[in-house]
N, C-alpha and C. Protein backbone atom coordinates (compact mmCIF):
# COMPACT_ATOMS: atom_id res chain seq x y z
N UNK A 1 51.06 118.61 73.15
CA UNK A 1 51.07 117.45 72.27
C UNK A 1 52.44 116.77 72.27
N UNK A 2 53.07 117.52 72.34
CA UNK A 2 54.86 116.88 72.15
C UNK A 2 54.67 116.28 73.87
N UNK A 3 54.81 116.37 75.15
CA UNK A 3 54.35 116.02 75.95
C UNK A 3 54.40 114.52 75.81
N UNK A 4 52.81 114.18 75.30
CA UNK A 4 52.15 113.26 74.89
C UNK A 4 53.11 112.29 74.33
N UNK A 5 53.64 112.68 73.32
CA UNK A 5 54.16 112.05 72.46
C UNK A 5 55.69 111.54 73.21
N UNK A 6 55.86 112.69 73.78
CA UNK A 6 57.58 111.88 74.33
C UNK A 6 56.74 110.45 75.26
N UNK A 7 55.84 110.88 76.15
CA UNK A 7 55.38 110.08 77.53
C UNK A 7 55.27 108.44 76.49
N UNK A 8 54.98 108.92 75.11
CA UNK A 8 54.20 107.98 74.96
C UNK A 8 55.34 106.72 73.65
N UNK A 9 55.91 107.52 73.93
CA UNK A 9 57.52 107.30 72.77
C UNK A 9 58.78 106.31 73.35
N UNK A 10 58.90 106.68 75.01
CA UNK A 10 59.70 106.88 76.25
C UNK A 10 60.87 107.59 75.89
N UNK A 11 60.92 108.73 75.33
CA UNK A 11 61.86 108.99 74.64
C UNK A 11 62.79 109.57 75.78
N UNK A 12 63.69 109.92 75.72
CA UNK A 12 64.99 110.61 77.35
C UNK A 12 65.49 109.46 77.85
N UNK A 13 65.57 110.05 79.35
CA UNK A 13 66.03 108.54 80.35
C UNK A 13 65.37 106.85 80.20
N UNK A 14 63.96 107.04 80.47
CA UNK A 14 63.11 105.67 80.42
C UNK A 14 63.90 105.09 79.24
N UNK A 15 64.00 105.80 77.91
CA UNK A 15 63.96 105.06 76.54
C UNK A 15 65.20 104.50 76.53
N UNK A 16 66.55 105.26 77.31
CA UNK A 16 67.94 104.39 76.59
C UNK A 16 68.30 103.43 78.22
N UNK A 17 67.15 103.35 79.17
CA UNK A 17 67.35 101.99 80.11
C UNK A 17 66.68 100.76 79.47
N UNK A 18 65.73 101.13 78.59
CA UNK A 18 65.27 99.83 77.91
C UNK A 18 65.74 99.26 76.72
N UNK A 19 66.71 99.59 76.65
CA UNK A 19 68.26 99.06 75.42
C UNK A 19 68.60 98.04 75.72
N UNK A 20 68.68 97.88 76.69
CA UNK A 20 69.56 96.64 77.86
C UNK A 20 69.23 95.84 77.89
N UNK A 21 67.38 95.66 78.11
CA UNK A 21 66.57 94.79 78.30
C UNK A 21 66.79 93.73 77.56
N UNK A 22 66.71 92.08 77.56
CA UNK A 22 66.51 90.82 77.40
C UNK A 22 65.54 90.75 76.42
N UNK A 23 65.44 90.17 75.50
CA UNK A 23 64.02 89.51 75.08
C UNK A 23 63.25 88.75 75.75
N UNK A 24 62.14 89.15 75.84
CA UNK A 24 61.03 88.15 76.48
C UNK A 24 61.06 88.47 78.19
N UNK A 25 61.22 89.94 78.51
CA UNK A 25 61.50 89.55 79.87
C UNK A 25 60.19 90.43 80.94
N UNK A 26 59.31 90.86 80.21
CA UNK A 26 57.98 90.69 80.43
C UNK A 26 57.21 90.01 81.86
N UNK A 27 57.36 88.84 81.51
CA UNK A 27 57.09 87.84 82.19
C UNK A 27 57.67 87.81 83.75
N UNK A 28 59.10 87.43 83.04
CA UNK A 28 59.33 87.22 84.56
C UNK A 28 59.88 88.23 85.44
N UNK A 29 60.11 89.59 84.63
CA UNK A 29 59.92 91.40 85.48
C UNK A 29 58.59 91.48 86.40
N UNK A 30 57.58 90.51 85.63
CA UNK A 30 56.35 90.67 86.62
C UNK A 30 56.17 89.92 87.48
N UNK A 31 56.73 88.25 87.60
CA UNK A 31 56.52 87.08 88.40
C UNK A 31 57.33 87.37 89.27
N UNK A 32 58.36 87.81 89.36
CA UNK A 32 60.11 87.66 90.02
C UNK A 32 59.07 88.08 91.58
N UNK A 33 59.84 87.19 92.48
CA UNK A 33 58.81 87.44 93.97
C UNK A 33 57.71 86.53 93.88
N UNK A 34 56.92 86.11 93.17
CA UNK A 34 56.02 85.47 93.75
C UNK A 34 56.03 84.05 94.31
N UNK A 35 55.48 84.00 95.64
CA UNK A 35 55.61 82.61 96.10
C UNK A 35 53.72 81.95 96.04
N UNK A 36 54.32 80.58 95.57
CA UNK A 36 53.28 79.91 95.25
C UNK A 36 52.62 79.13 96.65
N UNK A 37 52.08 79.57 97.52
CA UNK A 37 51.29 79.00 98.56
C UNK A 37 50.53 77.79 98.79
N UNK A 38 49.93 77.47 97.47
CA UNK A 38 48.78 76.60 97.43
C UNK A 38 48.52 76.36 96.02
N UNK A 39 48.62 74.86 95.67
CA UNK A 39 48.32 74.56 94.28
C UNK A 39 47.44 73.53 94.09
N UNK A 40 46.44 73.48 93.94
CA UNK A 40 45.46 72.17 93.47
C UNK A 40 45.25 72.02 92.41
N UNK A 41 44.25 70.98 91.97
CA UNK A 41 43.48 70.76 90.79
C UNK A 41 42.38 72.02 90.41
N UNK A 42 43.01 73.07 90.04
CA UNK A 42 41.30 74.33 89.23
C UNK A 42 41.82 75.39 90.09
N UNK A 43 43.40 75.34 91.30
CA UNK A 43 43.28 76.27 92.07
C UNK A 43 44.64 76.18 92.53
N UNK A 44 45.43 78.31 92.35
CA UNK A 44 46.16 78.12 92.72
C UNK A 44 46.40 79.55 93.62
N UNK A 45 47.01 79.57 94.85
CA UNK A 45 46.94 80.79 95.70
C UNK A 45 48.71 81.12 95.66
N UNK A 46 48.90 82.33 95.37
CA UNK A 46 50.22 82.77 95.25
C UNK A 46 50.13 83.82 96.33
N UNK A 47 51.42 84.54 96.87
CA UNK A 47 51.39 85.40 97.28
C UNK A 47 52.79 86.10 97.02
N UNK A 48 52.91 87.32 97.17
CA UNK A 48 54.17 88.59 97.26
C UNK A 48 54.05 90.00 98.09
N UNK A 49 55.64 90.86 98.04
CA UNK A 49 55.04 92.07 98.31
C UNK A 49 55.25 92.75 97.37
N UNK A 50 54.77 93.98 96.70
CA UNK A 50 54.27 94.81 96.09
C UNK A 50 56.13 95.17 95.78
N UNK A 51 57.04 94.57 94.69
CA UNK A 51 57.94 95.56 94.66
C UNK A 51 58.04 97.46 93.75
N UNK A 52 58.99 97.72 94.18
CA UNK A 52 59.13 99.30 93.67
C UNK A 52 59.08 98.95 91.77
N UNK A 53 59.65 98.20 91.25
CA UNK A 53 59.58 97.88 89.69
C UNK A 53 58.24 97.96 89.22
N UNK A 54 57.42 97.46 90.06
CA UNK A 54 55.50 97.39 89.65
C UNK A 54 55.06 98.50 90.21
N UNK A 55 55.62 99.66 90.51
CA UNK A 55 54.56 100.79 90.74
C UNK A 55 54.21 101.49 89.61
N UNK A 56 52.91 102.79 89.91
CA UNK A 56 53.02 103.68 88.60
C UNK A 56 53.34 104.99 88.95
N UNK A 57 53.17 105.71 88.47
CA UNK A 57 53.85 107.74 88.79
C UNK A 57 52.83 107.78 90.12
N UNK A 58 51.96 107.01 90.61
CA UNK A 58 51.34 107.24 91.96
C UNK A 58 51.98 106.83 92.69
N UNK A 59 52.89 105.99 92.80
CA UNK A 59 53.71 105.47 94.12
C UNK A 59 52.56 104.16 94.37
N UNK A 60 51.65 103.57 93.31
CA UNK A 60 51.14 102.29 93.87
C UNK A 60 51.38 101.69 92.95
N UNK A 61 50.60 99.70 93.12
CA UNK A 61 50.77 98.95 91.70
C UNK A 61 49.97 99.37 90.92
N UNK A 62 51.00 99.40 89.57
CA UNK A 62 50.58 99.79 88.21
C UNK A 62 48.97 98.70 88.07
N UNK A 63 48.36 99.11 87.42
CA UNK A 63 47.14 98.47 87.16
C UNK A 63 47.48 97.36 85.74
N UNK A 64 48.54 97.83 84.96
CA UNK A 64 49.13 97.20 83.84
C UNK A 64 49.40 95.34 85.14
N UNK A 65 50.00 95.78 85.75
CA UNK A 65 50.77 94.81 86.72
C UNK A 65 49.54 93.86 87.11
N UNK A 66 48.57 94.33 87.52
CA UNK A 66 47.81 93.98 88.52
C UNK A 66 46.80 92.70 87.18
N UNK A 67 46.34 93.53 85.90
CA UNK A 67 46.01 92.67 84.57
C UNK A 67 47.14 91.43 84.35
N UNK A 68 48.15 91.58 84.32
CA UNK A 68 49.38 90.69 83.84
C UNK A 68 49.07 89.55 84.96
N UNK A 69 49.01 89.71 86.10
CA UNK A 69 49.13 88.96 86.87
C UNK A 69 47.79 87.78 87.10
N UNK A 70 46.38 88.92 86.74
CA UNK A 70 45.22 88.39 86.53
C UNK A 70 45.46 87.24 85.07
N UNK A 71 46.08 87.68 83.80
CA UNK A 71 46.45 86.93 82.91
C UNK A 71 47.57 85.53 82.79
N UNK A 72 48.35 85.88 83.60
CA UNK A 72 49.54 84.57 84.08
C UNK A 72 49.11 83.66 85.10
N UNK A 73 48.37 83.71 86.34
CA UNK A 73 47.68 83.34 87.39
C UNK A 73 46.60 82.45 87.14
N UNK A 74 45.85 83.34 86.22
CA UNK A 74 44.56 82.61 85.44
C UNK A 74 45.11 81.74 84.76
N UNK A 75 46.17 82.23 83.74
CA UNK A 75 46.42 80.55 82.74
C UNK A 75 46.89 79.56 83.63
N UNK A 76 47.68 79.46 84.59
CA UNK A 76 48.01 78.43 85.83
C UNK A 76 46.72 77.71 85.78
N UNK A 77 46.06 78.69 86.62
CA UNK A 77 44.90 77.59 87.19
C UNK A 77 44.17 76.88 85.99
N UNK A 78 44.12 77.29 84.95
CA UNK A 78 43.79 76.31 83.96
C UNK A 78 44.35 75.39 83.42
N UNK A 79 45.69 75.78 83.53
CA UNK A 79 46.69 74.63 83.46
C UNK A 79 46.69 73.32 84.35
N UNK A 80 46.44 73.62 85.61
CA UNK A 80 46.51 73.14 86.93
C UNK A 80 45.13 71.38 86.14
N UNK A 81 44.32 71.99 85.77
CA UNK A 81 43.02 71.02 85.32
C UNK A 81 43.86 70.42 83.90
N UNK A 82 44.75 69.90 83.52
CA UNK A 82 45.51 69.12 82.26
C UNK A 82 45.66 69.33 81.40
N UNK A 83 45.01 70.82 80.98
CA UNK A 83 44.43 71.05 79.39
C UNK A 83 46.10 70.80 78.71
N UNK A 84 45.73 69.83 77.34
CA UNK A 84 47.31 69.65 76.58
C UNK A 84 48.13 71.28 76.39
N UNK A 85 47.53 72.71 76.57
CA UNK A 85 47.40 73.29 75.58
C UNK A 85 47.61 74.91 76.19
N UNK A 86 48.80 75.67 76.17
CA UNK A 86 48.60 76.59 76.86
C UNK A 86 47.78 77.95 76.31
N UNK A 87 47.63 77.44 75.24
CA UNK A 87 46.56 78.76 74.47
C UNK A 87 46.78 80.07 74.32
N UNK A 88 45.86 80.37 74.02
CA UNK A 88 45.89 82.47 73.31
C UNK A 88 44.79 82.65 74.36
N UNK A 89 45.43 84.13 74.80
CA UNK A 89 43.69 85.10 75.90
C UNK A 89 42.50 85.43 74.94
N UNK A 90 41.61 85.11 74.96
CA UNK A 90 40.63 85.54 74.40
C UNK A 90 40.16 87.31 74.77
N UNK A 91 39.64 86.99 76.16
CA UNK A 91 39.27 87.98 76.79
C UNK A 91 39.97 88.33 78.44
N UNK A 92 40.18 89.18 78.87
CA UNK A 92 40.59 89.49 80.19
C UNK A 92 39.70 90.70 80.64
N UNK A 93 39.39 90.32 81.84
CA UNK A 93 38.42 91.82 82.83
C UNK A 93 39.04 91.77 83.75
N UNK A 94 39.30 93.10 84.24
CA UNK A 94 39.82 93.32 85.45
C UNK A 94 39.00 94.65 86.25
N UNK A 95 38.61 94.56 87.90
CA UNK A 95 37.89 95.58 87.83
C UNK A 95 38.68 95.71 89.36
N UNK A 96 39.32 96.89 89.17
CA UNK A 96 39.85 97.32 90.40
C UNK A 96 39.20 98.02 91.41
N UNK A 97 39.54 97.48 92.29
CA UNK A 97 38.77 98.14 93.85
C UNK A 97 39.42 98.71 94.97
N UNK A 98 41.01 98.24 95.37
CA UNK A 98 41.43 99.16 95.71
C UNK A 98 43.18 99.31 95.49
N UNK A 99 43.63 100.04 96.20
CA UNK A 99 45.52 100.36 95.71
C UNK A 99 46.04 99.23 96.79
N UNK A 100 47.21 98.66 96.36
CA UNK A 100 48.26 97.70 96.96
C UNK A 100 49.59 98.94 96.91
N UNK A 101 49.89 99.02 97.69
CA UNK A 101 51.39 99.94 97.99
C UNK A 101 52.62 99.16 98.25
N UNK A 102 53.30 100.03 97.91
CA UNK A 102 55.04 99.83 98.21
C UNK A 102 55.05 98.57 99.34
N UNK A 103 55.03 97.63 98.92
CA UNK A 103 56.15 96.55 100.65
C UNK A 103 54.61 95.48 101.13
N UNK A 104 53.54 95.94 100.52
CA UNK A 104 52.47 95.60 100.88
C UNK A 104 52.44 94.12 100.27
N UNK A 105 51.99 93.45 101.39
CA UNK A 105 51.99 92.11 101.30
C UNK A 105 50.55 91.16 100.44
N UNK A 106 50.64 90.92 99.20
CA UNK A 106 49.41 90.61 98.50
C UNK A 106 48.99 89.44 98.03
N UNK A 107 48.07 88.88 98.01
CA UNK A 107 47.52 87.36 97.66
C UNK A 107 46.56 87.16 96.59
N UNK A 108 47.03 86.11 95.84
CA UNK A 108 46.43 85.98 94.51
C UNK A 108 45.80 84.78 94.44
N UNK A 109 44.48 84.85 94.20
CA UNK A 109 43.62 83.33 93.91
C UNK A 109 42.87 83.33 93.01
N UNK A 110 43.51 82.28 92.36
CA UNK A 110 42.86 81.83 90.86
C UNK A 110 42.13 80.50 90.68
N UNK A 111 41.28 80.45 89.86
CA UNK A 111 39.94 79.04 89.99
C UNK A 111 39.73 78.99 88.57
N UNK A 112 39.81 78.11 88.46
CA UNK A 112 39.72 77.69 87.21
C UNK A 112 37.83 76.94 87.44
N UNK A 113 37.30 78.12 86.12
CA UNK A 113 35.94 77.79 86.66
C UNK A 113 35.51 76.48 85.34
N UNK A 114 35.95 76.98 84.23
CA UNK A 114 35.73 75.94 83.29
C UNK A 114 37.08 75.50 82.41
N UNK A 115 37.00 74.48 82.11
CA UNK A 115 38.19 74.25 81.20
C UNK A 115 37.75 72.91 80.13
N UNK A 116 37.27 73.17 79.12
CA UNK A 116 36.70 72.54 78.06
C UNK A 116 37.43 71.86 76.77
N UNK A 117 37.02 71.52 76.21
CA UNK A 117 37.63 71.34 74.79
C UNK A 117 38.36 72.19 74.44
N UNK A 118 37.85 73.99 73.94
CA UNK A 118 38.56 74.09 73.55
C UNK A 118 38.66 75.71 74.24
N UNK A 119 38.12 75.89 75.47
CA UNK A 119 37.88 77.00 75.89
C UNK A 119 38.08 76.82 77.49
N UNK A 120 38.87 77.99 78.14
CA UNK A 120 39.28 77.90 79.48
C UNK A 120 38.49 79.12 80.23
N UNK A 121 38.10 78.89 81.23
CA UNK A 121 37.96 80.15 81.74
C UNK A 121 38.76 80.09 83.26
N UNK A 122 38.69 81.35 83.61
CA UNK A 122 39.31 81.31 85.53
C UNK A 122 39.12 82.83 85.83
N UNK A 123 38.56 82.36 87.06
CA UNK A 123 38.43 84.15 88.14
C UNK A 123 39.85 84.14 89.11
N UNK A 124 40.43 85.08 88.63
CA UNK A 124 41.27 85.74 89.78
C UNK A 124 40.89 87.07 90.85
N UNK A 125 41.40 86.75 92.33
CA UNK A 125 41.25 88.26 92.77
C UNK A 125 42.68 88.36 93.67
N UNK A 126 42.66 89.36 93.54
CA UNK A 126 44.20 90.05 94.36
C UNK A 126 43.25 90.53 95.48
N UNK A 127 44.05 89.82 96.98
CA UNK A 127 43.91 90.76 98.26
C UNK A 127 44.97 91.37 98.92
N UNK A 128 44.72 91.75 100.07
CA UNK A 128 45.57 92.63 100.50
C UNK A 128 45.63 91.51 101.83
N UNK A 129 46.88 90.79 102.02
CA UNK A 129 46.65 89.41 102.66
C UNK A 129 46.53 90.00 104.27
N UNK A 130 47.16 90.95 104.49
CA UNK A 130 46.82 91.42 106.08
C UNK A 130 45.33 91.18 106.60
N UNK A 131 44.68 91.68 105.81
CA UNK A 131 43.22 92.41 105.81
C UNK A 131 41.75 91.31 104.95
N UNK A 132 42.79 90.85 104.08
CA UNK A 132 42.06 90.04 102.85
C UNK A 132 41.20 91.35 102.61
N UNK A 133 41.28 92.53 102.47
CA UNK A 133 40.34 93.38 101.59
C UNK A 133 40.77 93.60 100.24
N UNK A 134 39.58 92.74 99.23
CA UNK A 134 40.11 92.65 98.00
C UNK A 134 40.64 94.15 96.98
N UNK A 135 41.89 93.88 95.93
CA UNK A 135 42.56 94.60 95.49
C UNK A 135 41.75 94.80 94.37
N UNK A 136 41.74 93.77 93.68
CA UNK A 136 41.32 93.64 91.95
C UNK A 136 40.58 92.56 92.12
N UNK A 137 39.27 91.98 91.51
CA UNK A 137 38.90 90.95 90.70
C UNK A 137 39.01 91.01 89.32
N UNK A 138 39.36 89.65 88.56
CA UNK A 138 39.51 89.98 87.31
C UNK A 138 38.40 88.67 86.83
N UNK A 139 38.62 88.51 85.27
CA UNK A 139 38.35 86.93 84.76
C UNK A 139 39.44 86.77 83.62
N UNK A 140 39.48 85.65 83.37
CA UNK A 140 40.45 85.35 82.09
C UNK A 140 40.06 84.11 81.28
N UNK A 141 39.70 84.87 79.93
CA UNK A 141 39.39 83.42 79.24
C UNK A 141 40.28 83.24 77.87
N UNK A 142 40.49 81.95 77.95
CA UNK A 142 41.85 81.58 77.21
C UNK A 142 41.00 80.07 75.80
N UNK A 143 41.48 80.44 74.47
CA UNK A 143 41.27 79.63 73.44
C UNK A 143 42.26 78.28 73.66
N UNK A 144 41.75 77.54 74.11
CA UNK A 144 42.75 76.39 73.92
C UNK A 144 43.23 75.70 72.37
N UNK A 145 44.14 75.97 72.08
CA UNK A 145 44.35 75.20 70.79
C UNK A 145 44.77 74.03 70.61
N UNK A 146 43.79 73.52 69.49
CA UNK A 146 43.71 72.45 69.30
C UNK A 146 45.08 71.42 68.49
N UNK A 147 45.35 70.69 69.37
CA UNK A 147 46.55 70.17 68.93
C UNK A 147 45.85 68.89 67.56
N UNK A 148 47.27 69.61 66.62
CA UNK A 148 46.78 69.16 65.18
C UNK A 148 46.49 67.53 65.17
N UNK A 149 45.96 67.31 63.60
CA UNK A 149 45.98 65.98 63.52
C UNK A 149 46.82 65.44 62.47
N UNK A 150 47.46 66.46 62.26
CA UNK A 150 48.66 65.88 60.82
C UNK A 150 49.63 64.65 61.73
C-alpha cells in the first residue's frame, strides 16, 4: 500500500524535479516537436518523433500523451472551421491499437466532423508515418461557449 501511495504521491526523486516546473507547462511539454504539415478548413495533419519526455515505465508513448494530443489536435481542427470560441472538452475517446517508440516518426490527423452553435466535434488518429499503421484513434467533443450578450 505505501508503494501505491508514494507511485501515486511522486514522492523521492520524480517529486523534488517537479518544483522547478513553470506554470501552465502541460501544454507545451507535450506540443514541443510537433510540425504542422497540413492545415485546412475542418483539417489539420501534424507530424513528430516520439521524444524520451513522452514515454511510460515501458520505454513507449505514454497513453496520457497520446489522449493530450487527441485533445489539443482535435480542438485545432475545430478551430480551423471559425468557431469564435475555444471551449471546454466535453467528452474524449481514445482507443489504442498499437505502441509508437523512442525516435519513431508519427502523424496526426484531425477532422473536424461537426462544428455547430454550440458544440464541436473532431476524429483524430495517430499513425506510425513509415507504415501509416494506425497508433490510436480517438474523438473529441468540445462545448463551445457562448459568447455573452451583456
Amino acid at each position: 500500500m505505501e508503494t501505491v501511495k508514494k507511485f501515486l504521491e511522486k514522492e523521492g526523486e520524480m517529486g523534488i524535479t517537479m518544483h522547478g516546473l513553470p506554470e501552465k507547462f502541460f501544454e507545451p511539454f507535450i506540443m514541443k516537436g510537433i510540425q504542422v504539415d497540413l492545415l485546412e478548413l475542418g483539417r489539420i495533419v501534424c507530424s513528430f518523433k516520439v521524444p524520451h519526455r513522452l514515454l511510460n515505465g515501458g520505454n513507449l508513448m505514454h497513453g496520457g500523451a497520446t489522449a493530450t494530443l487527441v485533445d489539443l489536435i482535435g480542438s485545432a481542427a475545430i478551430l480551423t472551421v471559425g468557431t469564435p470560441s475555444f471551449g471546454v472538452s466535453v467528452e474524449i475517446n481514445v482507443s489504442y491499437l498499437d505502441f509508437a517508440y523512442p525516435g519513431e516518426e508519427v502523424e496526426v490527423e484531425a477532422k473536424a466532423l461537426r462544428v455547430g452553435k454550440a458544440v464541436g466535434v473532431a476524429s483524430v488518429e495517430l499513425r506510425k508515418k513509415k507504415t501509416g499503421k494506425i497508433i490510436a484513434q480517438g474523438s473529441h467533443t468540445k462545448y463551445l461557449a457562448l459568447a455573452s450578450k451583456l
